[in-house]
Protein backbone atom coordinates (compact mmCIF):
# COMPACT_ATOMS: atom_id res chain seq x y z
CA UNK A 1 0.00 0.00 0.00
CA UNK A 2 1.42 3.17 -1.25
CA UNK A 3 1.80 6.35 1.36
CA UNK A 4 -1.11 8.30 0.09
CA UNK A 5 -3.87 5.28 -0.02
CA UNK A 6 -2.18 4.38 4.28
CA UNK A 7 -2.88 8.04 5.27
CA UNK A 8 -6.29 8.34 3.80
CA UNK A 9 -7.12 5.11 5.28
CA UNK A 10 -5.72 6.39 8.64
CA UNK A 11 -7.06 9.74 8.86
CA UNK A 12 -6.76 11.27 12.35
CA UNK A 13 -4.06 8.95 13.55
CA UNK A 14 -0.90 10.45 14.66
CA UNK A 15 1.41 10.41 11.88
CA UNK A 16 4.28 10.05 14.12
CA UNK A 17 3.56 6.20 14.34
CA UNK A 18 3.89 5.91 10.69
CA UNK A 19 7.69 7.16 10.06
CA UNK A 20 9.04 4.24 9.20
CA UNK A 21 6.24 3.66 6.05
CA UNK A 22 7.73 6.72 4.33
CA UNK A 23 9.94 9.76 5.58
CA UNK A 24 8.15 12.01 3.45
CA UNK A 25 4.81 11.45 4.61
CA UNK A 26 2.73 14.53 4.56
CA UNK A 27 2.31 16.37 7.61
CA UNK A 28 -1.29 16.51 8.70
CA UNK A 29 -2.64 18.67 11.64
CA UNK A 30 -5.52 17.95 13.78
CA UNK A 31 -7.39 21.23 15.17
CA UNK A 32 -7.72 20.35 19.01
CA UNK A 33 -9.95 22.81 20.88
CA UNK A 34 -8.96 23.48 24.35
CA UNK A 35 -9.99 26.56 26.17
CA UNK A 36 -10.56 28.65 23.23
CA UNK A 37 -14.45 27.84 21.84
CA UNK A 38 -15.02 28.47 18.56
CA UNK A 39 -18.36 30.19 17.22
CA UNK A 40 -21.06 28.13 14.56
CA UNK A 41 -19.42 29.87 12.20
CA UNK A 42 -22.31 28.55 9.23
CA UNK A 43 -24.64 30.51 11.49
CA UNK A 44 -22.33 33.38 11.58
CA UNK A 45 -22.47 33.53 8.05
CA UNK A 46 -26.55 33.58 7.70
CA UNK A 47 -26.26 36.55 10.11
CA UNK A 48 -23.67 38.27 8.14
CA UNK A 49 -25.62 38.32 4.97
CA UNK A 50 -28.53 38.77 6.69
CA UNK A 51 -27.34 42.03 8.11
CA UNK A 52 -25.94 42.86 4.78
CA UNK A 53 -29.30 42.66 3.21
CA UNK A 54 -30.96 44.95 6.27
CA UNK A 55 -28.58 47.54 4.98
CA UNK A 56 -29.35 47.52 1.88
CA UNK A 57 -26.68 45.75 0.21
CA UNK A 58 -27.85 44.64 -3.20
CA UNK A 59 -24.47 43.59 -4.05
CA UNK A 60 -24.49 40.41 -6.69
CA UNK A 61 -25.23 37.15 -5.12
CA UNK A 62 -21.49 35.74 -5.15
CA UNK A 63 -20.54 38.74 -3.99
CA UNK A 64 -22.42 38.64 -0.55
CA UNK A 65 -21.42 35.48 0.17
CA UNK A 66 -17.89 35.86 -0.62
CA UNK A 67 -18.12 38.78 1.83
CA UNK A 68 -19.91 37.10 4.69
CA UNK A 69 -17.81 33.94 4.74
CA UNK A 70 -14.67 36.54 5.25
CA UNK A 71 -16.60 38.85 7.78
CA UNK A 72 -17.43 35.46 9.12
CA UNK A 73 -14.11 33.74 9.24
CA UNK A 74 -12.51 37.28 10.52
CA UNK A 75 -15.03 37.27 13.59
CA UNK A 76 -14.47 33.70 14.33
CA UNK A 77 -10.74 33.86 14.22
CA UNK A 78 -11.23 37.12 16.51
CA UNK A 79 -8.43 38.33 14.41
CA UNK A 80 -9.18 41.95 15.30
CA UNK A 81 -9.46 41.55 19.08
CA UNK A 82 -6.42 40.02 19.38
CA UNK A 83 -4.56 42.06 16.88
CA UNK A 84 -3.45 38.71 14.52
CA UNK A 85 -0.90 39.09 12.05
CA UNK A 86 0.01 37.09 9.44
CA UNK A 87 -3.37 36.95 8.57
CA UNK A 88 -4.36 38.05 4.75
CA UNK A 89 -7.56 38.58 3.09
CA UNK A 90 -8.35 38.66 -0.59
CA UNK A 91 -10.19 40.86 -2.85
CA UNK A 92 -12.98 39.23 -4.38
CA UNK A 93 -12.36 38.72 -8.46
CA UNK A 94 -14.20 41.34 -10.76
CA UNK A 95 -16.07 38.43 -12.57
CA UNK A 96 -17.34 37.59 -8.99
CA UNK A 97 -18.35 41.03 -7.95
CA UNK A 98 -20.09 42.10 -10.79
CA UNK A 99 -23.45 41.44 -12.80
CA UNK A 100 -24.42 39.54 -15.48
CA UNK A 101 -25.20 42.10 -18.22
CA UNK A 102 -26.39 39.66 -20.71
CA UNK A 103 -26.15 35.57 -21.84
CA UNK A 104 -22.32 35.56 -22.71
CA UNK A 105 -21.30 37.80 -19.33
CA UNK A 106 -23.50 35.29 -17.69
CA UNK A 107 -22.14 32.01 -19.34
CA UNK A 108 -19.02 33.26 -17.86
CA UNK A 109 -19.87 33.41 -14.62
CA UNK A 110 -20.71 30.43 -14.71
CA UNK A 111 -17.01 28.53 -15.69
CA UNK A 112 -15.14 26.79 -12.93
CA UNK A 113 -12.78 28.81 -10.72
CA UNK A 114 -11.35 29.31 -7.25
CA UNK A 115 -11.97 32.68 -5.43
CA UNK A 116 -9.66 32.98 -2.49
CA UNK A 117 -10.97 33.79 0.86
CA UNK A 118 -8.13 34.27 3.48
CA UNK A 119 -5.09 32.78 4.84
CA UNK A 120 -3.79 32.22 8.05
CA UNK A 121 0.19 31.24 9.30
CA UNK A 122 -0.28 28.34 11.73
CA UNK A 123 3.44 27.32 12.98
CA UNK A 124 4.65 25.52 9.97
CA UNK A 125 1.77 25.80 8.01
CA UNK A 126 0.08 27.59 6.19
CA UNK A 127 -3.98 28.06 6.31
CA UNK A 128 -5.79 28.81 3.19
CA UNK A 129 -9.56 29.31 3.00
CA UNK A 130 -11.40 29.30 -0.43
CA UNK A 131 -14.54 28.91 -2.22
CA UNK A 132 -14.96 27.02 -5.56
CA UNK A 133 -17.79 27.23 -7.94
CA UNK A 134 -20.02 26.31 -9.43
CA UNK A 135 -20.52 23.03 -7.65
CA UNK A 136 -23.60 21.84 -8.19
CA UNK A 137 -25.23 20.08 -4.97
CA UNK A 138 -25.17 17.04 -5.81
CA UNK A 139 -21.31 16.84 -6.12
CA UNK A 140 -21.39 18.09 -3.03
CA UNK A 141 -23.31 16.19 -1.36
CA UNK A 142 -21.09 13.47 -2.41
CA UNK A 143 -18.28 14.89 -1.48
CA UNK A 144 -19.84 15.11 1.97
CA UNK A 145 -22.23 11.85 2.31
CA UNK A 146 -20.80 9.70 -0.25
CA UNK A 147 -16.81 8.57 1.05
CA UNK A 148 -14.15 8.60 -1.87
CA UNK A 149 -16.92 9.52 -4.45
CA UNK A 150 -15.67 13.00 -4.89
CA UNK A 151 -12.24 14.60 -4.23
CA UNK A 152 -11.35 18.36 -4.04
CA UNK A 153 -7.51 18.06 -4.97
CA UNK A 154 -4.79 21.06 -5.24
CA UNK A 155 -1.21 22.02 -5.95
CA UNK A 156 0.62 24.20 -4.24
CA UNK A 157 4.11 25.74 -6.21
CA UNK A 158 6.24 28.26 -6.55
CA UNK A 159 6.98 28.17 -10.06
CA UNK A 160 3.40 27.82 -12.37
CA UNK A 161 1.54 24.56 -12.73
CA UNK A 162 1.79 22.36 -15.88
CA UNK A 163 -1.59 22.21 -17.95
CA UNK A 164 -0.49 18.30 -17.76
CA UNK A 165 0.68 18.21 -13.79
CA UNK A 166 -1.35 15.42 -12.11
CA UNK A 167 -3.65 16.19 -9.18
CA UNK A 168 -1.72 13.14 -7.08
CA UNK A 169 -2.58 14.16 -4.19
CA UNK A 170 -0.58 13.63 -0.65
CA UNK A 171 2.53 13.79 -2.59
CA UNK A 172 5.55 16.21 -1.37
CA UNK A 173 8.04 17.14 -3.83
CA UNK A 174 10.98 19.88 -4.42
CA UNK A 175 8.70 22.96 -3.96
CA UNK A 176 5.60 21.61 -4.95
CA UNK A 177 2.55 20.31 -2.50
CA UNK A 178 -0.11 18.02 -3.54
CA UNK A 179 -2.51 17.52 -1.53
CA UNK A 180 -6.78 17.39 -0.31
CA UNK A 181 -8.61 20.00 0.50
CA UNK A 182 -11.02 20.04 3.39
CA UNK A 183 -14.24 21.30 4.84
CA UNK A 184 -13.68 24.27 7.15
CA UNK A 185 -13.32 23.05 10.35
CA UNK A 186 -16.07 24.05 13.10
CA UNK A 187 -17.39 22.63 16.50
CA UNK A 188 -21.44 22.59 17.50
CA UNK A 189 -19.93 22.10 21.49
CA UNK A 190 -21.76 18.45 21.46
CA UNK A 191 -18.93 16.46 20.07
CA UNK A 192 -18.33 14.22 23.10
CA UNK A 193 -21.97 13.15 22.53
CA UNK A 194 -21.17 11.70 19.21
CA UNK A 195 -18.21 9.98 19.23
CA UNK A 196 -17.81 6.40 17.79
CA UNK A 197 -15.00 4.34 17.85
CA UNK A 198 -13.28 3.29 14.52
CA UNK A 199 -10.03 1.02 13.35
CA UNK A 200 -7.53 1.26 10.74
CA UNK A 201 -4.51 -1.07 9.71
CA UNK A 202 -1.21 0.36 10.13
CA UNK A 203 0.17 -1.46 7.93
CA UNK A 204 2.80 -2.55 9.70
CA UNK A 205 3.12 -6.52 11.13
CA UNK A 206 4.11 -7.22 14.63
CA UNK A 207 6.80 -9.66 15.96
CA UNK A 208 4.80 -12.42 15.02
CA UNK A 209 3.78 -10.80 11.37
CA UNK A 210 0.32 -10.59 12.13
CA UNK A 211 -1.16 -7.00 10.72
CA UNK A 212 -1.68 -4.23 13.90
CA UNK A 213 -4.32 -2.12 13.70
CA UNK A 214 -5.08 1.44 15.50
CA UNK A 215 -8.35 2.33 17.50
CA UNK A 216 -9.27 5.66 17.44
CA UNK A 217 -12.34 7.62 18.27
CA UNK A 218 -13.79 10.34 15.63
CA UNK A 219 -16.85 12.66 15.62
CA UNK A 220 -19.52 10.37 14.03
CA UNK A 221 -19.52 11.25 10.25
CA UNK A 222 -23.34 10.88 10.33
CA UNK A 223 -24.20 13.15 12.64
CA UNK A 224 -21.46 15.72 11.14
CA UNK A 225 -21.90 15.38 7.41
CA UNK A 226 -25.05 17.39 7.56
CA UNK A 227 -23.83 19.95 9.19
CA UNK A 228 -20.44 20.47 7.28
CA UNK A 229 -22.84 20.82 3.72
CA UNK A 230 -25.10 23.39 5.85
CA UNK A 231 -21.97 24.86 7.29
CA UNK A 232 -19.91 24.64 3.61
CA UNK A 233 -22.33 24.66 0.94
CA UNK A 234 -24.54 27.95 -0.81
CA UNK A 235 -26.92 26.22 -2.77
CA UNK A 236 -28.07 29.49 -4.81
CA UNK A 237 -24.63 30.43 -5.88
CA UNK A 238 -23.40 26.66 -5.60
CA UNK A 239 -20.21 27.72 -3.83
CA UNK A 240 -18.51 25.67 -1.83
CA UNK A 241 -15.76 26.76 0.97
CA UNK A 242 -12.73 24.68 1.47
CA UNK A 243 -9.53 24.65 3.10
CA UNK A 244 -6.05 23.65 2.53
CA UNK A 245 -3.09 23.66 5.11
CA UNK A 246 -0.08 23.95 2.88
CA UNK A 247 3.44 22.96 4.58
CA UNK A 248 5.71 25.71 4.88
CA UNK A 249 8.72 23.78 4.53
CA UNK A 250 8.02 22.87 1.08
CA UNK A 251 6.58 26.02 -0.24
CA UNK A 252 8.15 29.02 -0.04
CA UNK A 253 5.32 31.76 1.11
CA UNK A 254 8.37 34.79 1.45
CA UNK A 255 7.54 34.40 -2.86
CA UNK A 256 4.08 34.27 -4.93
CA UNK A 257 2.76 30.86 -4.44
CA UNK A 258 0.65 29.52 -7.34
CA UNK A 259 -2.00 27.39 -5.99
CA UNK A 260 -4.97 25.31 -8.12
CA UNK A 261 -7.88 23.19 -7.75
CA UNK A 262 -9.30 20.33 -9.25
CA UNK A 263 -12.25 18.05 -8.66
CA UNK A 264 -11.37 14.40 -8.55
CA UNK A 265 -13.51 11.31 -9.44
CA UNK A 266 -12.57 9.72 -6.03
CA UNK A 267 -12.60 5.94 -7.53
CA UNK A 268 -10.43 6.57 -9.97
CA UNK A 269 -7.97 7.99 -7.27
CA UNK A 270 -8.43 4.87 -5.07
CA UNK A 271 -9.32 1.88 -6.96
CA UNK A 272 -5.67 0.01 -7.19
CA UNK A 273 -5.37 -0.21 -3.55
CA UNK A 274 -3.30 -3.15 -4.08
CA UNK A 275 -1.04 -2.57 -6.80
CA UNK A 276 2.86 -1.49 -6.02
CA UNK A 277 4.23 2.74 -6.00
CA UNK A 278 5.72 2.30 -9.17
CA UNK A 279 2.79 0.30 -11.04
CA UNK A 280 0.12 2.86 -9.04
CA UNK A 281 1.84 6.02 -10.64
CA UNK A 282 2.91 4.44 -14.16
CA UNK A 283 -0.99 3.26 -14.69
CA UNK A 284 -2.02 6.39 -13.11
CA UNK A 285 -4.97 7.99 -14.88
CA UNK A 286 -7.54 9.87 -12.68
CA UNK A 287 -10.59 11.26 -13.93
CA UNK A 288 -11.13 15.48 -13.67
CA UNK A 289 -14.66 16.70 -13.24
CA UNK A 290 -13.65 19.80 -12.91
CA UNK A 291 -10.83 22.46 -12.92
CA UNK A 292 -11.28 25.49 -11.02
CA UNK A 293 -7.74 26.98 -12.24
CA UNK A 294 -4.80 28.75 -10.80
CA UNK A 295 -4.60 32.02 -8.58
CA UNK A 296 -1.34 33.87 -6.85
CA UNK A 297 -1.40 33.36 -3.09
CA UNK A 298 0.69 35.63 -1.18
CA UNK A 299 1.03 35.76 2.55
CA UNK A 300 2.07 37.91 5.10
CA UNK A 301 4.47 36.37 7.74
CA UNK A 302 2.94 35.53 11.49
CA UNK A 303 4.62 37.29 14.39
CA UNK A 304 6.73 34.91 16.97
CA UNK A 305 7.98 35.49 20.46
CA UNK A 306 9.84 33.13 22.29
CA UNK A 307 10.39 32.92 26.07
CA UNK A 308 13.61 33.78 28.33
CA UNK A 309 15.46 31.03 28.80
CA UNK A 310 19.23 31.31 29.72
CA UNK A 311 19.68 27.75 28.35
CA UNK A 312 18.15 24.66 26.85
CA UNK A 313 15.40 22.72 29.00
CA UNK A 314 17.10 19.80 29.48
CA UNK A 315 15.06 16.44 30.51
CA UNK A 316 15.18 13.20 31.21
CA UNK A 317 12.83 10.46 29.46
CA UNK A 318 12.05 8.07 32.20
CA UNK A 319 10.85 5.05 30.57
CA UNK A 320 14.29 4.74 29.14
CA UNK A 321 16.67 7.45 30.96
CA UNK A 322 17.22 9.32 27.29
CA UNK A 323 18.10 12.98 27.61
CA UNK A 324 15.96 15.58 25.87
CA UNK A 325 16.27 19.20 25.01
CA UNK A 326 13.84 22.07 24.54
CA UNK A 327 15.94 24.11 22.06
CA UNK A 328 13.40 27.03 21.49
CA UNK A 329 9.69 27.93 22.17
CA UNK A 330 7.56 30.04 19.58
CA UNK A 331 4.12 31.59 20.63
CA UNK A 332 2.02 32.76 17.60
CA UNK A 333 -1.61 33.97 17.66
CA UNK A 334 -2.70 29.99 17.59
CA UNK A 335 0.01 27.84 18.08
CA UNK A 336 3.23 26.61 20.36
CA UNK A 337 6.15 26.03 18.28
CA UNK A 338 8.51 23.34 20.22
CA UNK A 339 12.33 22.89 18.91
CA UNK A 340 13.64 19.44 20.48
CA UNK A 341 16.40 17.15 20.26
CA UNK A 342 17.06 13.98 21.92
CA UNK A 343 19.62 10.90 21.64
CA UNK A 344 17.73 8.61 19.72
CA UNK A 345 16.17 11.44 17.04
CA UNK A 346 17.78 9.97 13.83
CA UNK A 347 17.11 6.33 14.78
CA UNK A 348 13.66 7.26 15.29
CA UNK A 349 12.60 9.14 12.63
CA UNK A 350 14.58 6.63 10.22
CA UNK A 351 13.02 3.73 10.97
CA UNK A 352 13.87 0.94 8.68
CA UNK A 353 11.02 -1.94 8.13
CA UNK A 354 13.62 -4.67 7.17
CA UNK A 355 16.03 -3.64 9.96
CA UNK A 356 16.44 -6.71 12.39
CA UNK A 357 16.47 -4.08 15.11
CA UNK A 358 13.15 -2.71 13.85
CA UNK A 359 10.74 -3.68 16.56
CA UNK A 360 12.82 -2.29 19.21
CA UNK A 361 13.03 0.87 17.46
CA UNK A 362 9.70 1.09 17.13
CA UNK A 363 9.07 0.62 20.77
CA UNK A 364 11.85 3.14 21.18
CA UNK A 365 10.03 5.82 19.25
CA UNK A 366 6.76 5.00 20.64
CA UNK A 367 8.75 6.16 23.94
CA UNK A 368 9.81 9.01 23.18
CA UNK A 369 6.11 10.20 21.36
CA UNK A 370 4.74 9.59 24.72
CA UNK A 371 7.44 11.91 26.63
CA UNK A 372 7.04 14.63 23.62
CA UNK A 373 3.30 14.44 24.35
CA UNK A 374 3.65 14.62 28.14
CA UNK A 375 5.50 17.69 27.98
CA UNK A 376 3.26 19.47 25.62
CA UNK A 377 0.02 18.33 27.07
CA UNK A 378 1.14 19.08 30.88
CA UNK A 379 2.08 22.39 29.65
CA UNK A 380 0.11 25.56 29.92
CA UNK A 381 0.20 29.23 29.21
CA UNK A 382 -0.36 32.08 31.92
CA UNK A 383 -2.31 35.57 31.05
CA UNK A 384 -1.69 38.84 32.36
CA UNK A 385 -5.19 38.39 34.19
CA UNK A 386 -3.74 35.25 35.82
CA UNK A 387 -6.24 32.85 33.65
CA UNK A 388 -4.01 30.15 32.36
CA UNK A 389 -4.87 28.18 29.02
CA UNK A 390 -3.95 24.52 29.06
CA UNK A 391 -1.91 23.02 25.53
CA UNK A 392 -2.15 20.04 23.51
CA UNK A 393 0.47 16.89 22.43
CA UNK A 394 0.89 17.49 18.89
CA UNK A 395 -0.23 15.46 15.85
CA UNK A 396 3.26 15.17 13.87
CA UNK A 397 6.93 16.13 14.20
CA UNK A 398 8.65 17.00 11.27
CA UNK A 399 12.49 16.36 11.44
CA UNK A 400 15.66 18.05 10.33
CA UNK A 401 19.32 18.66 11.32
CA UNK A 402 18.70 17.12 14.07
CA UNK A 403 15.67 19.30 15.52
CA UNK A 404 12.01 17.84 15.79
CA UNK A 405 9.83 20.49 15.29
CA UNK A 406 6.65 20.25 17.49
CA UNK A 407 3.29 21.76 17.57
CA UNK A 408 0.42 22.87 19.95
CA UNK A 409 -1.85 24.07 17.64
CA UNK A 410 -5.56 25.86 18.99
CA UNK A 411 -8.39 26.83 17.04
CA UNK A 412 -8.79 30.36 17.33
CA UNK A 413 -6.51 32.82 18.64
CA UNK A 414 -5.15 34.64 21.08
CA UNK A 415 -3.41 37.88 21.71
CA UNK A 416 0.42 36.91 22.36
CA UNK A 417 0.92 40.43 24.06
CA UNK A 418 -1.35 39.32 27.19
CA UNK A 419 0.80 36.06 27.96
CA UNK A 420 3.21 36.49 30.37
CA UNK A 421 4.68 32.97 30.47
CA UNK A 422 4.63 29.26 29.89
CA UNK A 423 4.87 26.64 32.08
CA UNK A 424 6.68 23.14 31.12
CA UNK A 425 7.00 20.18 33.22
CA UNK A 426 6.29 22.27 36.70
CA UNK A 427 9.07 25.30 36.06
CA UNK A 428 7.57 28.86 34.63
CA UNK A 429 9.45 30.52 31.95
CA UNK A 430 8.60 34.21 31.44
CA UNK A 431 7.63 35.74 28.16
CA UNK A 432 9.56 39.34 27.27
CA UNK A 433 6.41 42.15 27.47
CA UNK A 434 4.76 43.32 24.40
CA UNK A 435 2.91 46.30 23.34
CA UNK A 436 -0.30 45.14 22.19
CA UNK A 437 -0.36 45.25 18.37
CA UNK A 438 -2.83 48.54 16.99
């Protein structure tokens, strides 16, 4: 089983466990909420238009929606409260914003294409919200009831896309992303009542080569489907809002990024679940409903600030008495940025399947993931006000030159200026002051 079909097939599972299946495997976050709440933000977006029509606003349809999902997306962010940066909003496209003076302007309208909403930095990645149209309900419903039936697929570059460049997606190369996009991520606040448990195959065979599987528990796709179209989907200008979370590592956002979307038969993605890498990508043929083209996606840079320390936090792993050190901590808007190194990093994170030490490895790195997410989920932040907001283990851990990058990631954000320190493994570590942003 190739790397792209394992991580669709283990969606939600920490993607540290699955190092050894490819070092390249694309790094997916999982937005935890913690203290921060966020708002319905579907039913933010009624109100917005709704408010928008009050006033008078007889803007064109595509228009108004394009503008409430951004009013919308800036209110639930709270970007202005707490003075976010590295936040960027787009102007909505002159064939969006204007009438249809007659059949042709109105045929055009109605092409394919991507209308960007906004972006946000998150640590290492990169948060892009957009809206593609026309989609007509039905595809969307698919896409949201209907599992691998439809796929919303992009490419993310810094040099332009290739009329003939294939849609593969979950595939990192030199400066190029491939990847899925997403419904925008929300919360109703009754997710512990629909939980159901659900297992996936890692695989990977134990000591006695029988297959191991993983047990997870996910929001009940039943009871959230329905919400995500109502929360996604405008059925009178058939737009549908997406997101994408494009690693930062691979695409350079300090240049123009040229970013594109297609729609994706999904069983002509997944059918040759069986069939070797090389085979899957020479026989490779998928099926395009749609293109929505190519826009430039620029980005502003987030702001960081990182906490005295006089020296490296140095600590000791006590299930096997390995020495770890907190090289640097980064505080954005909505995320912890941990720098770490320990002695067994490279075997770890090159973990070799046909290694006859391979099973204690494993065990090895399944140490130190528990460690890594004891220190990030003990940890906690202190406010001015003396409220403290609790953080979270984090979902992958990207490695380089000998630093594992970590991070507690939040929905929402937060103003950076109030925080006055962290605390990690029972010692407080004070944050410099800052004057709050204007």
């Amino acid at each position: 089983m190739n790397r792209n079909l394992l991580n669709r097939a283990l969606t939600g599972i920490d993607d540290r466990y699955l190092t050894m299946v490819d070092r390249k495997t694309e790094e997916v976050q999982t937005m935890r909420q913690k203290k921060l709440r966020r708002k319905k933000l579907f039913r933010s977006i009624l109100i917005a238009a709704a408010i928008m029509a009050l006033m008078g606003i007889t803007a064109y349809a595509v228009s108004s929606i394009h503008t409430a999902r951004q009013q919308a997306l800036r209110a639930d962010l709270q970007i202005d409260e707490n003075s976010v940066s590295g936040y960027t909003e787009y102007a909505e496209s002159d064939r969006d914003a204007a009438p249809a003076p007659d059949p042709t302007e109105e045929a055009r309208q109605t092409e394919p294409k991507i209308q960007l909403i906004s972006s946000l930095q998150q640590g290492d990645f990169q948060t892009v919200y957009f809206s593609i149209s026309p989609v007509s309900e039905e595809r969307a419903r698919s896409f949201f009831f209907d599992n691998m039936v439809t796929e919303f697929s992009y490419i993310a570059s810094n040099e332009e896309i290739p009329e003939d460049c294939w849609y593969t997606a979950g595939r990192i190369e030199e400066g190029i992303e491939k990847s899925f996009a997403h419904p925008v991520p929300f919360t109703e606040g009754h997710e512990a009542e629909h939980m159901v448990e659900r297992s996936s195959p890692t695989g990977l065979p134990d000591e006695s080569g029988v297959q191991q599987t993983v047990t997870f528990e996910v929001v009940d796709p039943d009871w959230y489907r329905p919400l995500l179209m109502e929360h996604s989907y405008d059925p009178e200008t058939q737009s549908l809002m997406l997101t994408a979370m494009i690693y930062r590592q691979t695409v350079d956002f300090s240049r123009p990024v040229y970013f594109s979307v297609r729609c994706l038969d999904g069983p002509s993605v997944w059918t040759d679940m069986d069939t070797s890498t090389e085979d899957y990508i020479e026989n490779y043929a998928p099926v395009y409903l749609a293109d929505y083209g190519t826009v430039i996606l620029e980005a502003s840079d987030t702001m960081f600030v990182s906490p005295i320390l006089t020296e490296p936090v140095c600590l000791v792993n006590p299930e096997n008495g390995g020495n770890l050190e907190i090289r640097d901590i980064r505080l954005s808007a909505n995320c912890v940025e941990w720098k770490m190194t320990h002695d067994d990093a490279e075997r770890i994170h090159n973990l070799d399947a046909e290694s006859p030490t391979f099973h204690e490895d494993f065990e090895k790195q399944l140490q130190w993931i528990r460690f890594q997410d004891e220190i990030l989920s003990s940890a906690f932040l202190t406010f001015a006000d003396g409220s403290t907001m609790p953080l979270n283990a984090s979902p992958s851990a990207p490695y380089a030159d000998g630093i594992t990058t970590l991070t507690s990631s939040w929905s929402g954000t937060i103003d950076i200026s109030q925080v006055k320190s962290i605390t990690v493994m029972g010692t407080e570590y004070s944050f410099p002051e800052l004057t709050p942003q204007a």
